[in-house]
N, C-alpha and C. Protein backbone atom coordinates (compact mmCIF):
# COMPACT_ATOMS: atom_id res chain seq x y z
N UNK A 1 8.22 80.70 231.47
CA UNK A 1 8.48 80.96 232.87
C UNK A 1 7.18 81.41 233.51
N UNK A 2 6.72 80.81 234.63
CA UNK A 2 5.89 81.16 235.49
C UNK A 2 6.23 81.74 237.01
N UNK A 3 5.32 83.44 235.83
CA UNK A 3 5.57 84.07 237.66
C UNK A 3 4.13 84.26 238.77
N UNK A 4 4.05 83.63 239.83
CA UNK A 4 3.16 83.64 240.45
C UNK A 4 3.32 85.14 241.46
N UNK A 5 2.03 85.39 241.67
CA UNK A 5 1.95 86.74 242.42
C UNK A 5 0.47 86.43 243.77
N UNK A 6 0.96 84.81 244.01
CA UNK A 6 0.17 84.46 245.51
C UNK A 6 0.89 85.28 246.49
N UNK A 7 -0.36 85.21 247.56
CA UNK A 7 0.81 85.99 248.85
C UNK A 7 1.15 85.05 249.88
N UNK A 8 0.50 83.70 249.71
CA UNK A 8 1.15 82.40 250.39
C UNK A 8 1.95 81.34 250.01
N UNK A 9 3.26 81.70 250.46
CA UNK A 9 4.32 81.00 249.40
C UNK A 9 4.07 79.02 249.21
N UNK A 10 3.03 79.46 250.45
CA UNK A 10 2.77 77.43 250.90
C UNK A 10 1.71 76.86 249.85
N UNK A 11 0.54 77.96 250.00
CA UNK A 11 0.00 78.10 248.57
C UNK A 11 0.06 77.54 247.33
N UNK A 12 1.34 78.61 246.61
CA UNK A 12 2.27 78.25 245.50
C UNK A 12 3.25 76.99 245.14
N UNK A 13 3.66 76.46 246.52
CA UNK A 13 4.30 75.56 246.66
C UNK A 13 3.24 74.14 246.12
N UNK A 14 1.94 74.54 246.76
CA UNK A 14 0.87 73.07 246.74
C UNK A 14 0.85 73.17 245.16
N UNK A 15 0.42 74.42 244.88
CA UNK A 15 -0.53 74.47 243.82
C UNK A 15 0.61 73.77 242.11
N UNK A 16 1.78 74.24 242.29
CA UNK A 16 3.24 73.38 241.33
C UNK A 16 2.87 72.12 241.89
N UNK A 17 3.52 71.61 242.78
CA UNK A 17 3.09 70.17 243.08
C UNK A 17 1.79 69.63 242.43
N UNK A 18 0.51 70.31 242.44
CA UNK A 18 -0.52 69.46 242.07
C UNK A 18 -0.30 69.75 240.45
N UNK A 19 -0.15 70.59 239.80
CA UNK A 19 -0.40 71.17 238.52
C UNK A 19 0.74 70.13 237.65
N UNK A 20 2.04 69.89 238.57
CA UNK A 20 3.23 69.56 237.75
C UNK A 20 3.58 70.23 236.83
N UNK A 21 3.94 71.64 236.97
CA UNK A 21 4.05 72.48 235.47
C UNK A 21 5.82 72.21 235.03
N UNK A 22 5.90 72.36 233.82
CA UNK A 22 6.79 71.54 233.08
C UNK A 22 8.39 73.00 233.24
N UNK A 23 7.52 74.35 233.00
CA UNK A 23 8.27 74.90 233.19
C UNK A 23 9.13 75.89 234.78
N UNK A 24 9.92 76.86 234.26
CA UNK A 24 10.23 77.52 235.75
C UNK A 24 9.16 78.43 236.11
N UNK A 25 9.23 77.95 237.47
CA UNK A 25 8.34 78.89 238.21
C UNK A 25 8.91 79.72 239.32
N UNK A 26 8.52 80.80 239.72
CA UNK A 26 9.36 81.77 240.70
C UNK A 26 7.81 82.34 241.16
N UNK A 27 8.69 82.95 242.45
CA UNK A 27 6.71 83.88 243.49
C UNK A 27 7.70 85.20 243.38
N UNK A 28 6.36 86.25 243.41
CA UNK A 28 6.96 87.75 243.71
C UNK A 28 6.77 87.68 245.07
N UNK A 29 7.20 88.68 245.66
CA UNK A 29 7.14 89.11 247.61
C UNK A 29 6.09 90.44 247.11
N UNK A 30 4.65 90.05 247.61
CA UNK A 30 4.15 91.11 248.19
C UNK A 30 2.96 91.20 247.75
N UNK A 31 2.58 89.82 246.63
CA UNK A 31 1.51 89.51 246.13
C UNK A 31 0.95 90.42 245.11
N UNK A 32 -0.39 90.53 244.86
CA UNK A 32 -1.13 91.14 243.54
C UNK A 32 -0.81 92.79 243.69
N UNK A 33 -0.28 92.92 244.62
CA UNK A 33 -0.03 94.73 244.44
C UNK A 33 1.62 95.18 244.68
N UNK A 34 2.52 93.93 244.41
CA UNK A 34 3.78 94.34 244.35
C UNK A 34 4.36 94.54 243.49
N UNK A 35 5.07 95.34 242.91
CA UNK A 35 6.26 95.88 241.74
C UNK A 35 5.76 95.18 240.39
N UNK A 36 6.21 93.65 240.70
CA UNK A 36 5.81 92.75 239.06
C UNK A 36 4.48 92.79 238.62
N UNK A 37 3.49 92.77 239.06
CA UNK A 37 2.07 92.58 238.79
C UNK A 37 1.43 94.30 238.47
N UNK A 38 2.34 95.55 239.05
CA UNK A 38 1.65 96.86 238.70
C UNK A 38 2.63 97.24 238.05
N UNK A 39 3.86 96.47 237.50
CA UNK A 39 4.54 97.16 235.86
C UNK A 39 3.82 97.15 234.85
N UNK A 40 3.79 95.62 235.01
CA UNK A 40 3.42 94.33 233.96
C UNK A 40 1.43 94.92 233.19
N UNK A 41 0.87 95.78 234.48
CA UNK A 41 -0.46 95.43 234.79
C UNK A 41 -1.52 94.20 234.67
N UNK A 42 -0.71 93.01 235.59
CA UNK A 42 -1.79 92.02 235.76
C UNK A 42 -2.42 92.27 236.98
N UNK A 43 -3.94 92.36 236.66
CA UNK A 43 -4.94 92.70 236.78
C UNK A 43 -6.36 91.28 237.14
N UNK A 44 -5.10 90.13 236.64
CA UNK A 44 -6.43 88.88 236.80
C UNK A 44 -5.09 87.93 236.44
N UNK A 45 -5.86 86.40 236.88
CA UNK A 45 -4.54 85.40 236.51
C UNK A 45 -5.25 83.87 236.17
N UNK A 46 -5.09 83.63 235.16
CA UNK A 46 -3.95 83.86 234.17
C UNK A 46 -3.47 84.73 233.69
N UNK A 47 -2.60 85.40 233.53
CA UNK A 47 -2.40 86.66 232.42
C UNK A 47 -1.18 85.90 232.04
N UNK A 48 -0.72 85.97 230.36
CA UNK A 48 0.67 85.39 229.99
C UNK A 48 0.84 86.74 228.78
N UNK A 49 2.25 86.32 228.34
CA UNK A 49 3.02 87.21 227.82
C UNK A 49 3.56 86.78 226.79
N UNK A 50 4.11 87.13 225.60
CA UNK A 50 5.06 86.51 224.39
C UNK A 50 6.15 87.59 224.55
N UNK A 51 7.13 87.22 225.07
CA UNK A 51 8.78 88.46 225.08
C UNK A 51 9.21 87.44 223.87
N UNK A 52 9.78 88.74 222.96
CA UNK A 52 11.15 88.55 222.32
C UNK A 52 12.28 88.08 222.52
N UNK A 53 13.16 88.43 221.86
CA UNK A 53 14.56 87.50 222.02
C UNK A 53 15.39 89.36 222.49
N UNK A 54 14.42 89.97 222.28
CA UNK A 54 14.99 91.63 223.31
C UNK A 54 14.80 92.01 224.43
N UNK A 55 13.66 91.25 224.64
CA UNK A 55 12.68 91.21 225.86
C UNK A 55 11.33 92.34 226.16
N UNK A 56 11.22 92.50 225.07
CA UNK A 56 10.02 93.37 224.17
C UNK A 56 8.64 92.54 224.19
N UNK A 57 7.80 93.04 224.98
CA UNK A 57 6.54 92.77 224.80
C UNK A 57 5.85 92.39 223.53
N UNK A 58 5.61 91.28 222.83
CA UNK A 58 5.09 91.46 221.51
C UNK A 58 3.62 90.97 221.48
N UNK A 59 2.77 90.29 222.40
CA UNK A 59 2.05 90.20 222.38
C UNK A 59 1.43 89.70 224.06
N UNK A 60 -0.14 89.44 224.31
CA UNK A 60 -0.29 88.97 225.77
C UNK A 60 -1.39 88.05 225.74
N UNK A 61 -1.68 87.45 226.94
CA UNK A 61 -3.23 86.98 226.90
C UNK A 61 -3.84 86.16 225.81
N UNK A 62 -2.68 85.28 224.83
CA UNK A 62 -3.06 84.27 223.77
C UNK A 62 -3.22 83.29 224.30
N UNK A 63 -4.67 82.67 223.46
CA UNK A 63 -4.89 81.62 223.85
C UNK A 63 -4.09 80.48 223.56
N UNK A 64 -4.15 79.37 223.45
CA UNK A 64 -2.64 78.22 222.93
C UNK A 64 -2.88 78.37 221.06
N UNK A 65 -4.23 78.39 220.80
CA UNK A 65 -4.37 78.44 219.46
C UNK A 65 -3.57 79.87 218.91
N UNK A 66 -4.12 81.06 219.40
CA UNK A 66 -3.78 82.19 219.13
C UNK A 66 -1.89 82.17 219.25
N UNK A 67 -1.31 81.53 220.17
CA UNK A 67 -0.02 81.37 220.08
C UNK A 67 1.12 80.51 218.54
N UNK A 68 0.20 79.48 218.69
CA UNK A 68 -0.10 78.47 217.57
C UNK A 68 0.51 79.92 216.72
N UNK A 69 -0.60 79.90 216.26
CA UNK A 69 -0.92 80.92 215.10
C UNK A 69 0.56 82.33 214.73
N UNK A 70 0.36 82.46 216.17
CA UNK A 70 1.56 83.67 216.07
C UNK A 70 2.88 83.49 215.86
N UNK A 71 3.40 82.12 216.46
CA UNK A 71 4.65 81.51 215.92
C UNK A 71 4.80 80.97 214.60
N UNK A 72 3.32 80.66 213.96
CA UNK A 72 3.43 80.02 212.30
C UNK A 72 4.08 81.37 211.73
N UNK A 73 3.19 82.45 211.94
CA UNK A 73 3.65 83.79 211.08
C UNK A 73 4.43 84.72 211.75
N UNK A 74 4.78 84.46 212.87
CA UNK A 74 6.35 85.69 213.20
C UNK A 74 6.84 84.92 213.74
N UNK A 75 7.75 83.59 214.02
CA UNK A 75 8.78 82.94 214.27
C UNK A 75 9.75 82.83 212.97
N UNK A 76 10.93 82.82 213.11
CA UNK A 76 12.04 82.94 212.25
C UNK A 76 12.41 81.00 212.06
C-alpha cells in the first residue's frame, strides 16, 4: 500500500497515472506535517515499511534486495 503525503492531490493523481503503480494508493490531508508522516516519522520519501500480519513494525527503508532477503529468512 502506498501512502502519499503530497499536499496537491492533482499532483498525486499525475504522478499514479505516470508511474502505473500496481498497488493501492491513498493521500493523507495535510501533507509532510500531518498525523501519518509525524507518527510514522517520515522524514524523506521514499520511506517504506514491512508490517506484520499484527501490524507491528518489523522492519523499514529495505532496499528490494534487503526485502528479498528478509522474506527468505522470516517468512513462514
Amino acid at each position: 500500500m502506498g501512502v502519499s503525503i503530497d499536499e496537491s492531490k492533482e499532483r498525486w493523481v499525475n504522478a499514479l497515472e505516470k508511474d502505473s503503480l500496481p498497488w493501492t494508493n491513498v493521500i493523507t490531508k495535510g501533507g509532510p506535517t500531518s498525523e501519518v508522516p509525524m507518527t510514522y516519522e517520515v522524514f524523506g520519501v521514499p520511506t517504506n515499511f514491512l508490517i506484520d500480519k499484527e501490524g507491528t513494525i518489523v522492519a523499514r527503508d529495505l532496499s528490494p534486495e534487503q526485502l528479498s532477503s528478509w522474506l527468505e529468512n522470516n517468512a513462514l
